[in-house]
N, C-alpha and C. Protein backbone atom coordinates (compact mmCIF):
# COMPACT_ATOMS: atom_id res chain seq x y z
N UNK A 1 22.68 -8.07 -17.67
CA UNK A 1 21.33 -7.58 -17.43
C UNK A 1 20.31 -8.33 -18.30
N UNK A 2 21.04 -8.61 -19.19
CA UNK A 2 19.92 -9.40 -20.37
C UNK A 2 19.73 -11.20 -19.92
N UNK A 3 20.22 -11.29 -19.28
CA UNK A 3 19.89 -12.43 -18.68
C UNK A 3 19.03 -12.36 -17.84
N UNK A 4 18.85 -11.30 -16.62
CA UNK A 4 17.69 -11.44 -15.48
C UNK A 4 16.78 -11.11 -16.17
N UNK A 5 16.54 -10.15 -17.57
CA UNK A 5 15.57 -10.10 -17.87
C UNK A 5 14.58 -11.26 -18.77
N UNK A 6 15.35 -12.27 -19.27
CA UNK A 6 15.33 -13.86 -19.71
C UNK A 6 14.41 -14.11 -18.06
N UNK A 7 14.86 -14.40 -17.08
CA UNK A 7 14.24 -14.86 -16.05
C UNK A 7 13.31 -13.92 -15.47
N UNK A 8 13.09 -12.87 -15.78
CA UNK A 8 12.22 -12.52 -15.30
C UNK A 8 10.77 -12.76 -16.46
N UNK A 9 11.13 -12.74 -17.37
CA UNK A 9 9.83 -13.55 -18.81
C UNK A 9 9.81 -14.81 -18.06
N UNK A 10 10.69 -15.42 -17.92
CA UNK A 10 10.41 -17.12 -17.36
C UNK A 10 9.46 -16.75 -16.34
N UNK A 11 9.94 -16.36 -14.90
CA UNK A 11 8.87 -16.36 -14.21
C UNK A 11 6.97 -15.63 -14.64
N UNK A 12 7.23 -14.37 -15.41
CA UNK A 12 5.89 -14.38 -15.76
C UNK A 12 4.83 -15.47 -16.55
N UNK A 13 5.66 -15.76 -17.79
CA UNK A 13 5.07 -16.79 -18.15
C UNK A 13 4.81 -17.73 -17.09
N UNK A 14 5.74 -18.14 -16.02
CA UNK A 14 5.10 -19.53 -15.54
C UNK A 14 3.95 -18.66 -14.75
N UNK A 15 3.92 -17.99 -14.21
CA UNK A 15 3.05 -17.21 -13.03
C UNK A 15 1.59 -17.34 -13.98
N UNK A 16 1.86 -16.50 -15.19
CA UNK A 16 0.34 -16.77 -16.12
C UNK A 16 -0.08 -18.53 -16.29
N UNK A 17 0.74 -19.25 -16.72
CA UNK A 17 0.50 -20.77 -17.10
C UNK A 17 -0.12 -21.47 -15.27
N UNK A 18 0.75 -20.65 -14.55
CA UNK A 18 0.15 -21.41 -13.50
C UNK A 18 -1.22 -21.23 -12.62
N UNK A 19 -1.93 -19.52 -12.46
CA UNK A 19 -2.50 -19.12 -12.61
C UNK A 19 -3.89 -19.25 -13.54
N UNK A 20 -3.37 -20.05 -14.73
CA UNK A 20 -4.81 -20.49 -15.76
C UNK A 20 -4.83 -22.10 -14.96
N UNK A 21 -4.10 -22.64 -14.18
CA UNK A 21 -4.15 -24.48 -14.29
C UNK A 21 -5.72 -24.60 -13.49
N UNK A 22 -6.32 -23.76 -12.17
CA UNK A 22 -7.20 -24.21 -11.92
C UNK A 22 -8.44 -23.46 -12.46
N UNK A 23 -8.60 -22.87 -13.93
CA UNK A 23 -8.99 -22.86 -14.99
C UNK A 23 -9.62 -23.77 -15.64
N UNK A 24 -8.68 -24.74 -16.06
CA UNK A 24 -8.60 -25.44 -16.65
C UNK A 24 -9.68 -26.82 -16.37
N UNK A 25 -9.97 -26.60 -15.12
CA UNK A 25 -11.02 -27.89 -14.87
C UNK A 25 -10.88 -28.84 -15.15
N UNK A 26 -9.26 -29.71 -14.41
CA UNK A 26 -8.34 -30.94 -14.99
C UNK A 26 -8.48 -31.08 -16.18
N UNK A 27 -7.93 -30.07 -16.78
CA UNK A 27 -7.77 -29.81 -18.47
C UNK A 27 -8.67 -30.54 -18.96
N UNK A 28 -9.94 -30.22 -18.87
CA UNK A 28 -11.14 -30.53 -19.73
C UNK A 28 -11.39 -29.16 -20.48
N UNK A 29 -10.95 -28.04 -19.91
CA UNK A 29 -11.49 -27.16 -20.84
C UNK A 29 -9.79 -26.22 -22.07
N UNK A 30 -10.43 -26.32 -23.28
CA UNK A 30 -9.63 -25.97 -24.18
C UNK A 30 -8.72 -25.00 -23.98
N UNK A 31 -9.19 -23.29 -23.56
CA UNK A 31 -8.44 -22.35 -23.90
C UNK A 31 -7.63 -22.29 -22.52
N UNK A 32 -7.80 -22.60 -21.58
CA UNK A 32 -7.39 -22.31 -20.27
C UNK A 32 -6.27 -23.81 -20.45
N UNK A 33 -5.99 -24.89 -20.98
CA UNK A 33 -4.90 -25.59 -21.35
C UNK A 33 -4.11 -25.08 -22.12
N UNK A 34 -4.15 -24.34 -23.02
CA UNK A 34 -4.04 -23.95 -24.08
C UNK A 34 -2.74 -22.78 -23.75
N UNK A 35 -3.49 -22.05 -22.16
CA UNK A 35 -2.67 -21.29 -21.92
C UNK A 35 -1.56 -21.60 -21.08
N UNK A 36 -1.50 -23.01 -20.69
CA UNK A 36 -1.11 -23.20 -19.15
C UNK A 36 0.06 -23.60 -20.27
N UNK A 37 0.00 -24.43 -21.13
CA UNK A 37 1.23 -25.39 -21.76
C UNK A 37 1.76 -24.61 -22.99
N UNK A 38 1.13 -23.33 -23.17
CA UNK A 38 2.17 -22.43 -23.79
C UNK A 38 3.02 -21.64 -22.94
N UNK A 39 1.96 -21.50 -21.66
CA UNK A 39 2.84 -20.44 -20.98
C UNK A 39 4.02 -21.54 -19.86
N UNK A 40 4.04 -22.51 -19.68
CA UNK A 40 4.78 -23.57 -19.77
C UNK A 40 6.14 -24.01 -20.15
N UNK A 41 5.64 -23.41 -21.88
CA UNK A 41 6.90 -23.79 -22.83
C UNK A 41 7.93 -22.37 -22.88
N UNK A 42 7.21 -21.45 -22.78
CA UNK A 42 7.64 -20.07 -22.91
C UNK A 42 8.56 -19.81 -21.71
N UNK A 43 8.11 -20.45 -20.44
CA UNK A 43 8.80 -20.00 -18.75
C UNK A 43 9.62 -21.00 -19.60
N UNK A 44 9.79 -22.04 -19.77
CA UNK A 44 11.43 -22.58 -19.50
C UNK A 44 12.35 -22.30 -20.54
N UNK A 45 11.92 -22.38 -21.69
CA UNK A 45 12.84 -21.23 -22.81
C UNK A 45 13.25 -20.31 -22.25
N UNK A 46 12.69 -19.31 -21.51
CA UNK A 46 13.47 -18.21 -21.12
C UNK A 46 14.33 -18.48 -19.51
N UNK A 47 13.93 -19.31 -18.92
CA UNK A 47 14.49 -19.83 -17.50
C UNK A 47 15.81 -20.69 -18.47
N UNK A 48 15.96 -21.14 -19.41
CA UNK A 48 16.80 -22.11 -20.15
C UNK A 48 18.13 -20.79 -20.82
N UNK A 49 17.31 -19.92 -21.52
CA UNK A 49 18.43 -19.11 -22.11
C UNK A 49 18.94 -17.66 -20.83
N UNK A 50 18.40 -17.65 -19.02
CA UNK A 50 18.99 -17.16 -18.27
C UNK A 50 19.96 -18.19 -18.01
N UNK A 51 19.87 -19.72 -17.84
CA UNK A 51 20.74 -20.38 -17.06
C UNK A 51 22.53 -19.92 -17.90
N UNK A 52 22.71 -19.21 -19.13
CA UNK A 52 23.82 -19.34 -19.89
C UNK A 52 24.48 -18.10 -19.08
N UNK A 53 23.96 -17.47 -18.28
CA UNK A 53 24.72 -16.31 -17.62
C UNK A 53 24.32 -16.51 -16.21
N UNK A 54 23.56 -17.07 -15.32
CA UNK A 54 23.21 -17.00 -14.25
C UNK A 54 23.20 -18.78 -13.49
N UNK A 55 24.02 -18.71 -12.53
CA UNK A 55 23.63 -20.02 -11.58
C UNK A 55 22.39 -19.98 -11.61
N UNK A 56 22.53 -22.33 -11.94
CA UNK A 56 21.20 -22.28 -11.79
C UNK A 56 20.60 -22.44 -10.60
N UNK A 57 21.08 -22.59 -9.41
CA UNK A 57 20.55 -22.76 -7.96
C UNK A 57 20.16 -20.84 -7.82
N UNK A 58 20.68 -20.20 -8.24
CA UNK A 58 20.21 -18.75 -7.99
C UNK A 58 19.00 -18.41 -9.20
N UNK A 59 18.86 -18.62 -10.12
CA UNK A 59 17.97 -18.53 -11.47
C UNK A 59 17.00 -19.39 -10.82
N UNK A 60 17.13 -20.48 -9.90
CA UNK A 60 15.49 -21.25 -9.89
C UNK A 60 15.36 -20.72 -8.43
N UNK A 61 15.90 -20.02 -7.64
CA UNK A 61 15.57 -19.52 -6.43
C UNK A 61 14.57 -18.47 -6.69
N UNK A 62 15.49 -17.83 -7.64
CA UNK A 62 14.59 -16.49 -7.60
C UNK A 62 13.08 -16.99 -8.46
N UNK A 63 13.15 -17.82 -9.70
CA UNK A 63 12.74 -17.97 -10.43
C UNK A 63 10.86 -18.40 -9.47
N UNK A 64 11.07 -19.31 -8.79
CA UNK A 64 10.42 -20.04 -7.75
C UNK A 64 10.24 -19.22 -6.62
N UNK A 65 10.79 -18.05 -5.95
CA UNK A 65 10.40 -16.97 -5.02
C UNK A 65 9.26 -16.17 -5.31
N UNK A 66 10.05 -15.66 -6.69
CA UNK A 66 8.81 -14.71 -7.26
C UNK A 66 7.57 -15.41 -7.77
N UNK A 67 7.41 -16.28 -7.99
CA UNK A 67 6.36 -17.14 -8.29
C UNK A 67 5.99 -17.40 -7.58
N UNK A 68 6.20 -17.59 -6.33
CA UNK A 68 5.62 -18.09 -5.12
C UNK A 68 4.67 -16.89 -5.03
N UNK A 69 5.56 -15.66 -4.64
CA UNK A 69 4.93 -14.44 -4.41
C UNK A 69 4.10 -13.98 -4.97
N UNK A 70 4.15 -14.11 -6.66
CA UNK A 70 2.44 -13.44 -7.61
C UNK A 70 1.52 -14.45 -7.60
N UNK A 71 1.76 -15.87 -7.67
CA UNK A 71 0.67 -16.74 -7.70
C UNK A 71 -0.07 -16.58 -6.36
N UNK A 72 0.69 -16.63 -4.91
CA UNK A 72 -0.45 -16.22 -3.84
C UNK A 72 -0.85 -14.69 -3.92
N UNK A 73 -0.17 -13.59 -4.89
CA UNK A 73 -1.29 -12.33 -4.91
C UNK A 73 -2.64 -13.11 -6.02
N UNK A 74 -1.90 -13.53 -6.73
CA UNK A 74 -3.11 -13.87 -7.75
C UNK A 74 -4.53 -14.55 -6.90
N UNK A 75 -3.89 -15.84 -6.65
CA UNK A 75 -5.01 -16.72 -5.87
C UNK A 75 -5.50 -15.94 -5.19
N UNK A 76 -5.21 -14.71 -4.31
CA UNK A 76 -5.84 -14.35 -3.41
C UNK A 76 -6.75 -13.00 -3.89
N UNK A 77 -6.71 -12.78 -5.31
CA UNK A 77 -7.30 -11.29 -6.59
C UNK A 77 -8.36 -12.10 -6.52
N UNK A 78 -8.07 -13.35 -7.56
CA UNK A 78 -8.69 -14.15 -8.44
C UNK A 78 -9.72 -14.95 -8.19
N UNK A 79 -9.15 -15.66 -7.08
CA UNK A 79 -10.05 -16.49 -6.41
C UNK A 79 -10.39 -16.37 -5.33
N UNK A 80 -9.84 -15.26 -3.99
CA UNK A 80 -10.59 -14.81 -2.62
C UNK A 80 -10.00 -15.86 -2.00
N UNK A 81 -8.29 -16.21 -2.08
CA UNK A 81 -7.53 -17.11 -1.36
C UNK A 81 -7.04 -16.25 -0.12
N UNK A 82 -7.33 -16.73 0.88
CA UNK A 82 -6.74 -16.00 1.74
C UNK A 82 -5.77 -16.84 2.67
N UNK A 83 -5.06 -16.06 2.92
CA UNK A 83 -3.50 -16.51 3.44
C UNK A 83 -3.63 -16.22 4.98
N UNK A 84 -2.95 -17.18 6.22
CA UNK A 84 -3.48 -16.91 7.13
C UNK A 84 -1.53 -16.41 7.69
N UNK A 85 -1.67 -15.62 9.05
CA UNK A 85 -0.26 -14.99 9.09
C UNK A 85 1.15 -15.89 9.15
N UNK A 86 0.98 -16.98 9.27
CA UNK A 86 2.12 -17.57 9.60
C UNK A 86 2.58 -18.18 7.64
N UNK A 87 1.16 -18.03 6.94
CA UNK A 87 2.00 -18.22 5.60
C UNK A 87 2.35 -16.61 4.94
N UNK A 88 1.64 -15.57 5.19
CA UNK A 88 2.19 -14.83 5.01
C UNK A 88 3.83 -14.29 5.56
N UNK A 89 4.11 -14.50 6.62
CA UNK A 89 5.34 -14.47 7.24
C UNK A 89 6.69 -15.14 6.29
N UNK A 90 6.05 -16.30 6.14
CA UNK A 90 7.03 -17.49 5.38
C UNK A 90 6.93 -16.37 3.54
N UNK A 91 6.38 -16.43 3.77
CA UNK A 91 6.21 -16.09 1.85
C UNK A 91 7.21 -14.71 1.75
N UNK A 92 7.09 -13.72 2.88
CA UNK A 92 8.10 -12.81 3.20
C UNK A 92 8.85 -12.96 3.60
N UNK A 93 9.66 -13.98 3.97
CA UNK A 93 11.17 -14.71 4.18
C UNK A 93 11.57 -15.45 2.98
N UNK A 94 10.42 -15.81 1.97
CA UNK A 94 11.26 -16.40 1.00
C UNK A 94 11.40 -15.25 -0.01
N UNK A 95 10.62 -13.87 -0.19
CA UNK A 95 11.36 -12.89 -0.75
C UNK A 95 12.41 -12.26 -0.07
N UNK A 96 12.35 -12.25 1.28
CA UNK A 96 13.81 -11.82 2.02
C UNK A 96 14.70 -12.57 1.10
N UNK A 97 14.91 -13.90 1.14
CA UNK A 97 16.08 -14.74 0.39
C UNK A 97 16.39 -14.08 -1.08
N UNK A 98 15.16 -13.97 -1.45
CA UNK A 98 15.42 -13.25 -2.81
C UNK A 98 16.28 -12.34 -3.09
N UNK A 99 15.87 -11.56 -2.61
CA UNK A 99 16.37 -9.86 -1.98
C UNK A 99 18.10 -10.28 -1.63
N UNK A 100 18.08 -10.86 -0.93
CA UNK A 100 19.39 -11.36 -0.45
C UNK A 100 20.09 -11.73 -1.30
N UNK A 101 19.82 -13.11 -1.77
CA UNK A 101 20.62 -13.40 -2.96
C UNK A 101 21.14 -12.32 -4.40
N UNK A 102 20.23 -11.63 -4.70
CA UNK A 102 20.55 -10.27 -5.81
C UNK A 102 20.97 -9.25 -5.14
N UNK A 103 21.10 -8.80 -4.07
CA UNK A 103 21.62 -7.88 -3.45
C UNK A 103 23.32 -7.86 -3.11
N UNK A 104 23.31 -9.26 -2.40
CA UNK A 104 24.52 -9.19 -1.91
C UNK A 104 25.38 -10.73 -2.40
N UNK A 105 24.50 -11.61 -2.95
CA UNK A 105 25.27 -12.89 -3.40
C UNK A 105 26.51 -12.38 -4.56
N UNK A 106 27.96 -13.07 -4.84
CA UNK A 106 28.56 -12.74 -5.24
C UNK A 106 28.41 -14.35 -6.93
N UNK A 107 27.44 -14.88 -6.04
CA UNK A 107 27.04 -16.09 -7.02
C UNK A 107 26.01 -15.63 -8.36
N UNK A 108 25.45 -14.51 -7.86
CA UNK A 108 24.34 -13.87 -8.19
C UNK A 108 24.76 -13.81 -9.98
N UNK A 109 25.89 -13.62 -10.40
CA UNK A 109 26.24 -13.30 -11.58
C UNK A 109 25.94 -11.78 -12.03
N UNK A 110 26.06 -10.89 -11.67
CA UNK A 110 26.14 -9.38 -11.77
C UNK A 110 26.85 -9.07 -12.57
């Protein structure tokens, strides 16, 4: 259990680091870099100390699902991104996979 929770810090951090990048105003501006390449260093430290208990084709699935999934809630809070249905559809098939893989994968490392 202490491993998904390693990947689940990985993905927030990257979700925050990725979330500040168009912030950043091609990193001309200080604090919004500041956050992207700590929160950067922080997602793969913890994506690094899940890989010691968890496949890494399942650790960057999920890792990269769920990220998929908060960065388009974010973009779409933050910045008034709106998603048209056929990417919404897709974005809910790649949490289906998610779902799938921790549910019933036996790769999953449980």
């Amino acid at each position: 259990m202490q491993y998904w929770v390693y990947l689940l810090l990985a993905t927030v951090a990257e979700v925050i680091a990725t979330s500040a990048l168009k912030a950043t105003e091609d990193f001309t501006k200080f604090w919004p870099t500041l956050i992207v390449v700590i929160g950067y260093v922080i997602a793969f430290y913890f994506l690094t100390l899940s890989l010691k208990q968890i496949p890494i084709g399942v650790a960057y699935a999920v890792w990269a699902g769920l990220g998929i999934v908060f960065i388009s809630l974010i973009g779409w809070w933050l910045y008034g991104q709106m998603l048209d249905l056929p990417a919404m559809l897709g974005i809910a098939l790649i949490l289906a996979g998610v779902l799938v893989i921790n549910l019933f994968s036996k790769s999953a490392g449980h």
